[in-house]
N, C-alpha and C. Protein backbone atom coordinates (compact mmCIF):
# COMPACT_ATOMS: atom_id res chain seq x y z
N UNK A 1 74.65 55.25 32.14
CA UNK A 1 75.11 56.50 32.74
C UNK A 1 74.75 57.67 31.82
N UNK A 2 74.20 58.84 32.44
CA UNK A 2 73.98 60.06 31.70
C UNK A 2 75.16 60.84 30.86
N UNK A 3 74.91 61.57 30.13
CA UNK A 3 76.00 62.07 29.19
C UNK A 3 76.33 63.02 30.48
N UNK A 4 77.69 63.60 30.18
CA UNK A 4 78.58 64.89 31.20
C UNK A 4 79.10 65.57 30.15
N UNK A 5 79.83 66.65 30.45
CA UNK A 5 80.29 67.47 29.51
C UNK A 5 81.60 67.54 29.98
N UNK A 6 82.14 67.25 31.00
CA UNK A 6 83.86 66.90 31.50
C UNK A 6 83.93 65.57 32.20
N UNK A 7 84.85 65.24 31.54
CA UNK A 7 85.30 63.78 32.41
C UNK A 7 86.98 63.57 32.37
N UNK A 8 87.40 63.65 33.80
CA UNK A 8 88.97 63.86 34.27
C UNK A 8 89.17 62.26 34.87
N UNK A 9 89.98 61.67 34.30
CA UNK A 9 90.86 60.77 35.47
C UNK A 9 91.91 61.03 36.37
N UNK A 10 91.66 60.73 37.25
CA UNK A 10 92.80 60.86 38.15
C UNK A 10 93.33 59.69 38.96
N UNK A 11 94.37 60.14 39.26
CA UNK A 11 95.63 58.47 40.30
C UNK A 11 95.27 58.69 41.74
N UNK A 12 94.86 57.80 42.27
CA UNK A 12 94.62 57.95 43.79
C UNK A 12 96.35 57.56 43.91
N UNK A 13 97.05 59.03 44.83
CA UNK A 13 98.34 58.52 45.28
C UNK A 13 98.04 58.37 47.35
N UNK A 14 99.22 57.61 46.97
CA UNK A 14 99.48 57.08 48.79
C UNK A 14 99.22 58.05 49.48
N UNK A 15 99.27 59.27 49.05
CA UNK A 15 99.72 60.33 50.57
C UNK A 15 97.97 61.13 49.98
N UNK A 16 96.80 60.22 49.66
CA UNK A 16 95.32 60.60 49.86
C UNK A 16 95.17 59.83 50.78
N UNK A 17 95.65 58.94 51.72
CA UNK A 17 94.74 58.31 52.41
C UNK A 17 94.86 58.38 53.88
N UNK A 18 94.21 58.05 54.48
CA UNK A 18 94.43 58.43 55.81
C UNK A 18 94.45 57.16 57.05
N UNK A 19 94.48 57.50 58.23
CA UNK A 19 94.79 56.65 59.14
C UNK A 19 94.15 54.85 59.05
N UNK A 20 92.73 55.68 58.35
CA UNK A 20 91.88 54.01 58.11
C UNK A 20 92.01 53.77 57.37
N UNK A 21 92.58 53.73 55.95
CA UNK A 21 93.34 53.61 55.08
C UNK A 21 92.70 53.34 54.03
N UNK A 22 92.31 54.43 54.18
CA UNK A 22 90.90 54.98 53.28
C UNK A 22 91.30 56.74 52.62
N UNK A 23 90.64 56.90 51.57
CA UNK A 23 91.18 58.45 50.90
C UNK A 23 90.52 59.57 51.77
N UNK A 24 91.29 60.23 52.27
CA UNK A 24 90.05 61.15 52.92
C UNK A 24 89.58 62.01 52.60
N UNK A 25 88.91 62.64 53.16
CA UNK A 25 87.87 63.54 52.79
C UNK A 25 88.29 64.60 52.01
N UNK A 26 89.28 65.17 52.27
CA UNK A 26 89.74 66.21 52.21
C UNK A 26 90.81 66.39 50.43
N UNK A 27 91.18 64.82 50.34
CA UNK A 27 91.62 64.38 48.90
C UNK A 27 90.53 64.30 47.79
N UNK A 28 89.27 63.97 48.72
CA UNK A 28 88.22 63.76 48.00
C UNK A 28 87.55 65.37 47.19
N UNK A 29 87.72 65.80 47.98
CA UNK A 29 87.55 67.49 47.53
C UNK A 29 88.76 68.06 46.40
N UNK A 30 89.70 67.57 46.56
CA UNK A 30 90.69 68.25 45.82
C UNK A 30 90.36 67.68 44.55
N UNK A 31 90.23 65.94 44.35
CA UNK A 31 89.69 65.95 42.95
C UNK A 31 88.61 66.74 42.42
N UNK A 32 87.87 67.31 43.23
CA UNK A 32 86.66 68.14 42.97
C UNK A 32 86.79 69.28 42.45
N UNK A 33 87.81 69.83 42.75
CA UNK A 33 88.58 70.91 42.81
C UNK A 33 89.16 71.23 41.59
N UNK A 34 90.18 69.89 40.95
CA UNK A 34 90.65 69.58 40.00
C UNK A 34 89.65 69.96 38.48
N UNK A 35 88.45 68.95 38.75
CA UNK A 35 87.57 68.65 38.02
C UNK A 35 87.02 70.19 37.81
N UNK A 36 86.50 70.63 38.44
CA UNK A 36 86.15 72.33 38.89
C UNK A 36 86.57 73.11 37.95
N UNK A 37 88.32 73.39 38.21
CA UNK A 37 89.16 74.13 37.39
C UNK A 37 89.24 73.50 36.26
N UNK A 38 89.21 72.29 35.64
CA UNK A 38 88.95 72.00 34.35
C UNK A 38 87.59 72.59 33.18
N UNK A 39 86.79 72.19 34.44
CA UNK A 39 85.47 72.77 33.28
C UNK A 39 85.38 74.31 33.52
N UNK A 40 85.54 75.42 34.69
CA UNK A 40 85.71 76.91 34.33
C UNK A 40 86.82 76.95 33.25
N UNK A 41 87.88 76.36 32.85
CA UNK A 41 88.79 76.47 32.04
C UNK A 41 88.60 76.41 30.69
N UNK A 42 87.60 75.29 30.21
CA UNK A 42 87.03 75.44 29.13
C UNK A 42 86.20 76.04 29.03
N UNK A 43 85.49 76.65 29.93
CA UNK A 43 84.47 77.64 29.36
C UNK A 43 85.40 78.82 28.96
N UNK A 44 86.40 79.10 29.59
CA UNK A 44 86.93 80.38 29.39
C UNK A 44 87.31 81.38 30.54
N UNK A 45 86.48 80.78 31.66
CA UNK A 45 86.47 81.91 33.01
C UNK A 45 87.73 81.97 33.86
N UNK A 46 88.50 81.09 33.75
CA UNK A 46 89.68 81.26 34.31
C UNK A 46 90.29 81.98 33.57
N UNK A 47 90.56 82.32 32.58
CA UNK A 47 91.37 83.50 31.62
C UNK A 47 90.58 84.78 31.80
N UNK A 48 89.16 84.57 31.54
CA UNK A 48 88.73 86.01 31.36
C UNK A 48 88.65 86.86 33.19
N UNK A 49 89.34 86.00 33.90
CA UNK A 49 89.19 86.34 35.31
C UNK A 49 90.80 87.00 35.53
N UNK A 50 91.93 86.62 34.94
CA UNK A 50 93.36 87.74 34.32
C UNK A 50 92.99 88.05 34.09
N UNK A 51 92.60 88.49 32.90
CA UNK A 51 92.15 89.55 31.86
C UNK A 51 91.37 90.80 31.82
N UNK A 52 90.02 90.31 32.57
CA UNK A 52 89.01 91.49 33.02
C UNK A 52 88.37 91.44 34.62
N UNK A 53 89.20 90.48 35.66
CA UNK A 53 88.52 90.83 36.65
C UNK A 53 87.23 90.28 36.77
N UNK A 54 86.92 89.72 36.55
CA UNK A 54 85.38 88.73 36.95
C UNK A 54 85.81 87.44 36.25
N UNK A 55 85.28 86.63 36.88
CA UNK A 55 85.52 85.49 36.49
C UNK A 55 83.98 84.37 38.18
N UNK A 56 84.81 83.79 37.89
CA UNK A 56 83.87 82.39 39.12
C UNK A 56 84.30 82.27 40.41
N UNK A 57 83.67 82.34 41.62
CA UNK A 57 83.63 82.18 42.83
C UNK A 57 82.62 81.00 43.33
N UNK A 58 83.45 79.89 43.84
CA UNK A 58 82.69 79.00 44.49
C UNK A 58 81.76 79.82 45.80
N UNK A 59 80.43 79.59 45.98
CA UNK A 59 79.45 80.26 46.58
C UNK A 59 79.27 79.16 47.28
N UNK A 60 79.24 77.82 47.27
CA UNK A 60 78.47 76.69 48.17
C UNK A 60 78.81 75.56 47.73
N UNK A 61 78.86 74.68 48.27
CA UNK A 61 79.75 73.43 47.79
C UNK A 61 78.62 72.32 48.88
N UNK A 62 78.22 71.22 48.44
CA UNK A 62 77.67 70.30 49.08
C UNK A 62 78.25 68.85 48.83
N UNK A 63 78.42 67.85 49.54
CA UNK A 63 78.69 66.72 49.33
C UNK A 63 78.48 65.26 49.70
N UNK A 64 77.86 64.67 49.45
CA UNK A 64 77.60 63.16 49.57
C UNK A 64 78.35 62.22 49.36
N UNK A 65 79.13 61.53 50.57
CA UNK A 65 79.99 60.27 50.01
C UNK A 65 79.52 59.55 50.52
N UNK A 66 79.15 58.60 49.33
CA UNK A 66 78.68 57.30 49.17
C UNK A 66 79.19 55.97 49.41
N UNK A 67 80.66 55.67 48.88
CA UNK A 67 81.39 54.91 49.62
C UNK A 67 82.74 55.26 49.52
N UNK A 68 83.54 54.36 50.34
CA UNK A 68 84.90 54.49 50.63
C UNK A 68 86.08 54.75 49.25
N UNK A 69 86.72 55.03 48.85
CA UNK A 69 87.72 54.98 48.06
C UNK A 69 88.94 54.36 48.75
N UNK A 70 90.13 53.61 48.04
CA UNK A 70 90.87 53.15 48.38
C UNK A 70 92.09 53.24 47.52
N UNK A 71 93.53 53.43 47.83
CA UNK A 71 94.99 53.00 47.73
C UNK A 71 95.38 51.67 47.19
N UNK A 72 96.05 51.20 46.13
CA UNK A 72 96.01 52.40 44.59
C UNK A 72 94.43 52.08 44.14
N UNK A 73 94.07 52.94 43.30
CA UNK A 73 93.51 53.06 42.01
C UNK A 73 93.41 54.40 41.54
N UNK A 74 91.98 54.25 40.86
CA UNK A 74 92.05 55.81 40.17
C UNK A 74 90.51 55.99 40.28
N UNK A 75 89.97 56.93 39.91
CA UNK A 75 88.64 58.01 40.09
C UNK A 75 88.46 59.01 38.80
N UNK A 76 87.08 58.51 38.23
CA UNK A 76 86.95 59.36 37.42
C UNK A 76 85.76 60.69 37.83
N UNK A 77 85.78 61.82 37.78
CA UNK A 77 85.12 62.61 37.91
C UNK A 77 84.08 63.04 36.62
N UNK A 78 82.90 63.02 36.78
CA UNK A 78 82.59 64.06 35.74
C UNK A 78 81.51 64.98 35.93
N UNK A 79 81.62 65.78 34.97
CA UNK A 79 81.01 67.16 35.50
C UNK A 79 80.29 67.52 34.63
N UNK A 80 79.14 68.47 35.17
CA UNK A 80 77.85 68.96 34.24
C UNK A 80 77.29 69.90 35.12
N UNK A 81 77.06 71.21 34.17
CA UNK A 81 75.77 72.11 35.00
C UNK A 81 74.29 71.88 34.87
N UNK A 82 73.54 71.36 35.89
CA UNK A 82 72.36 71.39 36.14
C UNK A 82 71.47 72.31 35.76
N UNK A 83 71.76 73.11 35.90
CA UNK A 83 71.01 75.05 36.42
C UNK A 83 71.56 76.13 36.14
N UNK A 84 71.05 77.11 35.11
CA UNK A 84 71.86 78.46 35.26
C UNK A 84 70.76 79.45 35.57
N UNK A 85 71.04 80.10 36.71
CA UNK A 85 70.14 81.23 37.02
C UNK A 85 70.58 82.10 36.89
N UNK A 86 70.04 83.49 37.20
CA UNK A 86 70.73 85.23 37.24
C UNK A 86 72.16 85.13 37.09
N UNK A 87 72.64 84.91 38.01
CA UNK A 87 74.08 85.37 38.63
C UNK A 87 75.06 83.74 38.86
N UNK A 88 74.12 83.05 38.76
CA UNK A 88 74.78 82.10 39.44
C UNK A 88 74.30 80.66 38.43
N UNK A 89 75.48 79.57 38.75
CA UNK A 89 75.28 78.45 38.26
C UNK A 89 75.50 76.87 38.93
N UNK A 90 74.69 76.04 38.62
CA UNK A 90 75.14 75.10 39.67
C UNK A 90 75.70 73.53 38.69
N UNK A 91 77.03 73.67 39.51
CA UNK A 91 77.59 72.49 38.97
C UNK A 91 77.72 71.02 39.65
N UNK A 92 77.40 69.83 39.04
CA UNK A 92 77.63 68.60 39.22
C UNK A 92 78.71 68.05 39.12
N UNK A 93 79.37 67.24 40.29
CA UNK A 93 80.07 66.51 39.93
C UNK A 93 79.97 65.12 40.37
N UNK A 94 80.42 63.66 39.79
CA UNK A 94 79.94 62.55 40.40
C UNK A 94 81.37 61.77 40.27
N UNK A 95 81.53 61.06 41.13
CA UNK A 95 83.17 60.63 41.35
C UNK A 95 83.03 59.01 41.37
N UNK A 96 83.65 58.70 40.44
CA UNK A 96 83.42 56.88 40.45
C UNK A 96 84.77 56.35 40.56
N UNK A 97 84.61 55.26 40.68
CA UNK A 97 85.47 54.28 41.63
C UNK A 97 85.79 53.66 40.42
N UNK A 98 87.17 52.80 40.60
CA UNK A 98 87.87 51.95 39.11
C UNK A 98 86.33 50.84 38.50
N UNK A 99 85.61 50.54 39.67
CA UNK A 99 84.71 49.45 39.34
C UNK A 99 83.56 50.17 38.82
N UNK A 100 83.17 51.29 38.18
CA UNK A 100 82.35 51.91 37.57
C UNK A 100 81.20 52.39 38.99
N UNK A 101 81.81 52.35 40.14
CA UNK A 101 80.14 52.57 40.95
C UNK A 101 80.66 54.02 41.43
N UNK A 102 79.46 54.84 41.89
CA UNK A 102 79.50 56.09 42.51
C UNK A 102 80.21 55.94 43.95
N UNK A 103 80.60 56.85 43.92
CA UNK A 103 81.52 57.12 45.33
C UNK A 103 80.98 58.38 46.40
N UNK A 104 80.84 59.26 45.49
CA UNK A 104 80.89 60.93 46.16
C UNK A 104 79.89 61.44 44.90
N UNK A 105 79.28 62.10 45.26
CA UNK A 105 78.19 63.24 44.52
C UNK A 105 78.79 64.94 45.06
N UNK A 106 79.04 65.74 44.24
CA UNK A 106 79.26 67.33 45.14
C UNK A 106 78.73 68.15 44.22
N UNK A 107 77.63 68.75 44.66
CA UNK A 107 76.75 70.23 43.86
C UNK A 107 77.91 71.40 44.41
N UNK A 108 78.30 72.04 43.60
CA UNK A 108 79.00 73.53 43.57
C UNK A 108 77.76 74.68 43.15
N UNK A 109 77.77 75.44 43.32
CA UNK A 109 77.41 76.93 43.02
C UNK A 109 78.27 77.80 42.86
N UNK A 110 78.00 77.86 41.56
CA UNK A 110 79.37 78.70 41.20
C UNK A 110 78.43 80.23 40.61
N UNK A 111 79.11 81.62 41.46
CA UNK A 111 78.82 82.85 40.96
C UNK A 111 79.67 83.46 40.30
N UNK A 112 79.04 84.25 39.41
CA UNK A 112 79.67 85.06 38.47
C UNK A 112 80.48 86.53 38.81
N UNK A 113 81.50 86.58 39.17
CA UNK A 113 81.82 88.01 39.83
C UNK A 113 82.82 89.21 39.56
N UNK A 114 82.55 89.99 39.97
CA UNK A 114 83.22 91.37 39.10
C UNK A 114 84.06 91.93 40.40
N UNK A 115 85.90 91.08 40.83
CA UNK A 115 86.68 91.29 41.45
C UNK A 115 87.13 92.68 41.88
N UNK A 116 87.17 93.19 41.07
CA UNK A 116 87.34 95.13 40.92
C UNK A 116 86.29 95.31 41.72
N UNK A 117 84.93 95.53 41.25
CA UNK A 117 83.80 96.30 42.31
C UNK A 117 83.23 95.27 43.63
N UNK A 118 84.00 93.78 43.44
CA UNK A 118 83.28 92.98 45.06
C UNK A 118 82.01 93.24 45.00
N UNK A 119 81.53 92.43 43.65
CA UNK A 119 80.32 91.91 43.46
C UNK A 119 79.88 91.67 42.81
N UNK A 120 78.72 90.62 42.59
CA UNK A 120 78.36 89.55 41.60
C UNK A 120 77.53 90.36 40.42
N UNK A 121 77.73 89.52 39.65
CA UNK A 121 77.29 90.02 37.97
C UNK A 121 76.51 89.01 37.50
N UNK A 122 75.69 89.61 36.78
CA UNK A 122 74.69 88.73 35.56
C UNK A 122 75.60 88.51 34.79
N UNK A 123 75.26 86.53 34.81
CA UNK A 123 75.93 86.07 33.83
C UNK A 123 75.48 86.26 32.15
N UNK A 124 76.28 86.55 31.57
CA UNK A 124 76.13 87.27 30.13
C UNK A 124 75.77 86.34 29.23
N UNK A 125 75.51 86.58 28.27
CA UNK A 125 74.57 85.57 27.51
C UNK A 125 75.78 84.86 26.79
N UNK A 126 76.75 85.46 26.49
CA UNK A 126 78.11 84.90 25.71
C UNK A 126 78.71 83.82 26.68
N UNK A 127 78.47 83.68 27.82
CA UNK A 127 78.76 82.95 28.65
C UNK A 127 77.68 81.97 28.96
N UNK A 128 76.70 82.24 28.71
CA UNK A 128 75.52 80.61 28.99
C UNK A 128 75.52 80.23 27.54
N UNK A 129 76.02 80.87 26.45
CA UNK A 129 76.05 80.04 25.17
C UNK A 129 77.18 78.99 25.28
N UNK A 130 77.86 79.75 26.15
CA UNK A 130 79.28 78.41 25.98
C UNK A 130 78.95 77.18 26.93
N UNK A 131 78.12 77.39 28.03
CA UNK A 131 77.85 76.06 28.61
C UNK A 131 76.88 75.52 27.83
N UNK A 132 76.37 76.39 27.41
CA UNK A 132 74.96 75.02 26.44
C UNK A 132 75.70 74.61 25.59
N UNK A 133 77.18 74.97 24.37
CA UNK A 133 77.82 74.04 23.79
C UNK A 133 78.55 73.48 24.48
N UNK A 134 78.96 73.84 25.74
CA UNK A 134 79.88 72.25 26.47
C UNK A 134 79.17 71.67 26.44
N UNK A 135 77.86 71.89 27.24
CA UNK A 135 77.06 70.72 27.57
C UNK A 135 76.55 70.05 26.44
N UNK A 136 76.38 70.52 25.19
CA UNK A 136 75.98 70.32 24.02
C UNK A 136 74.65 69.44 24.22
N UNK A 137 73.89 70.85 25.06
CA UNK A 137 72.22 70.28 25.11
C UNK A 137 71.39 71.56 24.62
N UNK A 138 70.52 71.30 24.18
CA UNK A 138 69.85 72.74 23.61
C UNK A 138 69.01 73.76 24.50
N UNK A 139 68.65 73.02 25.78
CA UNK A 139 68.06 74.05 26.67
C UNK A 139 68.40 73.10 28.16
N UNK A 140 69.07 74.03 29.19
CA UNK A 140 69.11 73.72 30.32
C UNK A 140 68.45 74.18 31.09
N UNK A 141 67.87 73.77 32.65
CA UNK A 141 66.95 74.74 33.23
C UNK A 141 67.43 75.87 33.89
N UNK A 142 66.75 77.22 33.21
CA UNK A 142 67.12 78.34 33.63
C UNK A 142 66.26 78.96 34.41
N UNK A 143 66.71 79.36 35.26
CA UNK A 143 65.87 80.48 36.20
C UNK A 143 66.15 81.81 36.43
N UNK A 144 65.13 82.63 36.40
CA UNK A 144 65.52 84.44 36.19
C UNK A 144 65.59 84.78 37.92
């Protein structure tokens, strides 16, 4: 398995699953969600989004589930940015099952935005330094 730069466990509880008794879809996102707010958190963007008004806006969210999840176990998520362009960045997440196999794949696009004026900002260089030390890789692919 490839290195990530966040990795969350989480408890599949009873009240994720649904009629086929299976996690649904919709639980399946919230770990995503979870995972999400963990890694803007260590970068910093959830604070500097109190603080000064810009911070991260999910722009696009895609998802692939691969197989079923099931009541009990647990799910590990982990997360990595692929891509940082202008304004915007795209995040990975891959969701595995207690038995180490993939479950769900979800690309996010996450933009950079300035809440006060309702509208997106170039992400600042103080801010792609901190994902290249999460990610603790020396060059990710960037696009202008």
């Amino acid at each position: 398995m490839q290195q990530f730069a966040s990795k969350m466990k989480l408890r599949i509880d009873w009240c994720d699953i649904d009629m086929f008794h299976h996690v649904n879809n919709i639980s399946v996102l919230r770990y995503v969600q979870s995972a999400r707010t963990h890694y803007l958190e260590a970068l910093g963007l959830m604070q500097l989004q109190l603080t000064d008004r810009k911070g991260p806006v999910l722009a696009s969210s895609s998802t692939q589930f691969k197989k079923q999840l099931f009541y009990p176990g647990n799910v590990t998520v982990y997360s990595t940015v692929s891509a940082i362009k202008n304004t915007s960045f795209t995040l990975q997440h891959y969701i595995y099952d207690d038995k180490g196999e993939l479950a769900t794949e979800v690309t996010d696009i996450i933009v950079f935005f300035d809440f006060a004026a309702n509208t997106k900002l170039k992400i600042p260089d103080t801010l792609k330094a901190k994902i290249h030390s999460l990610e603790n890789r020396v060059q990710l692919a960037t696009k202008m």
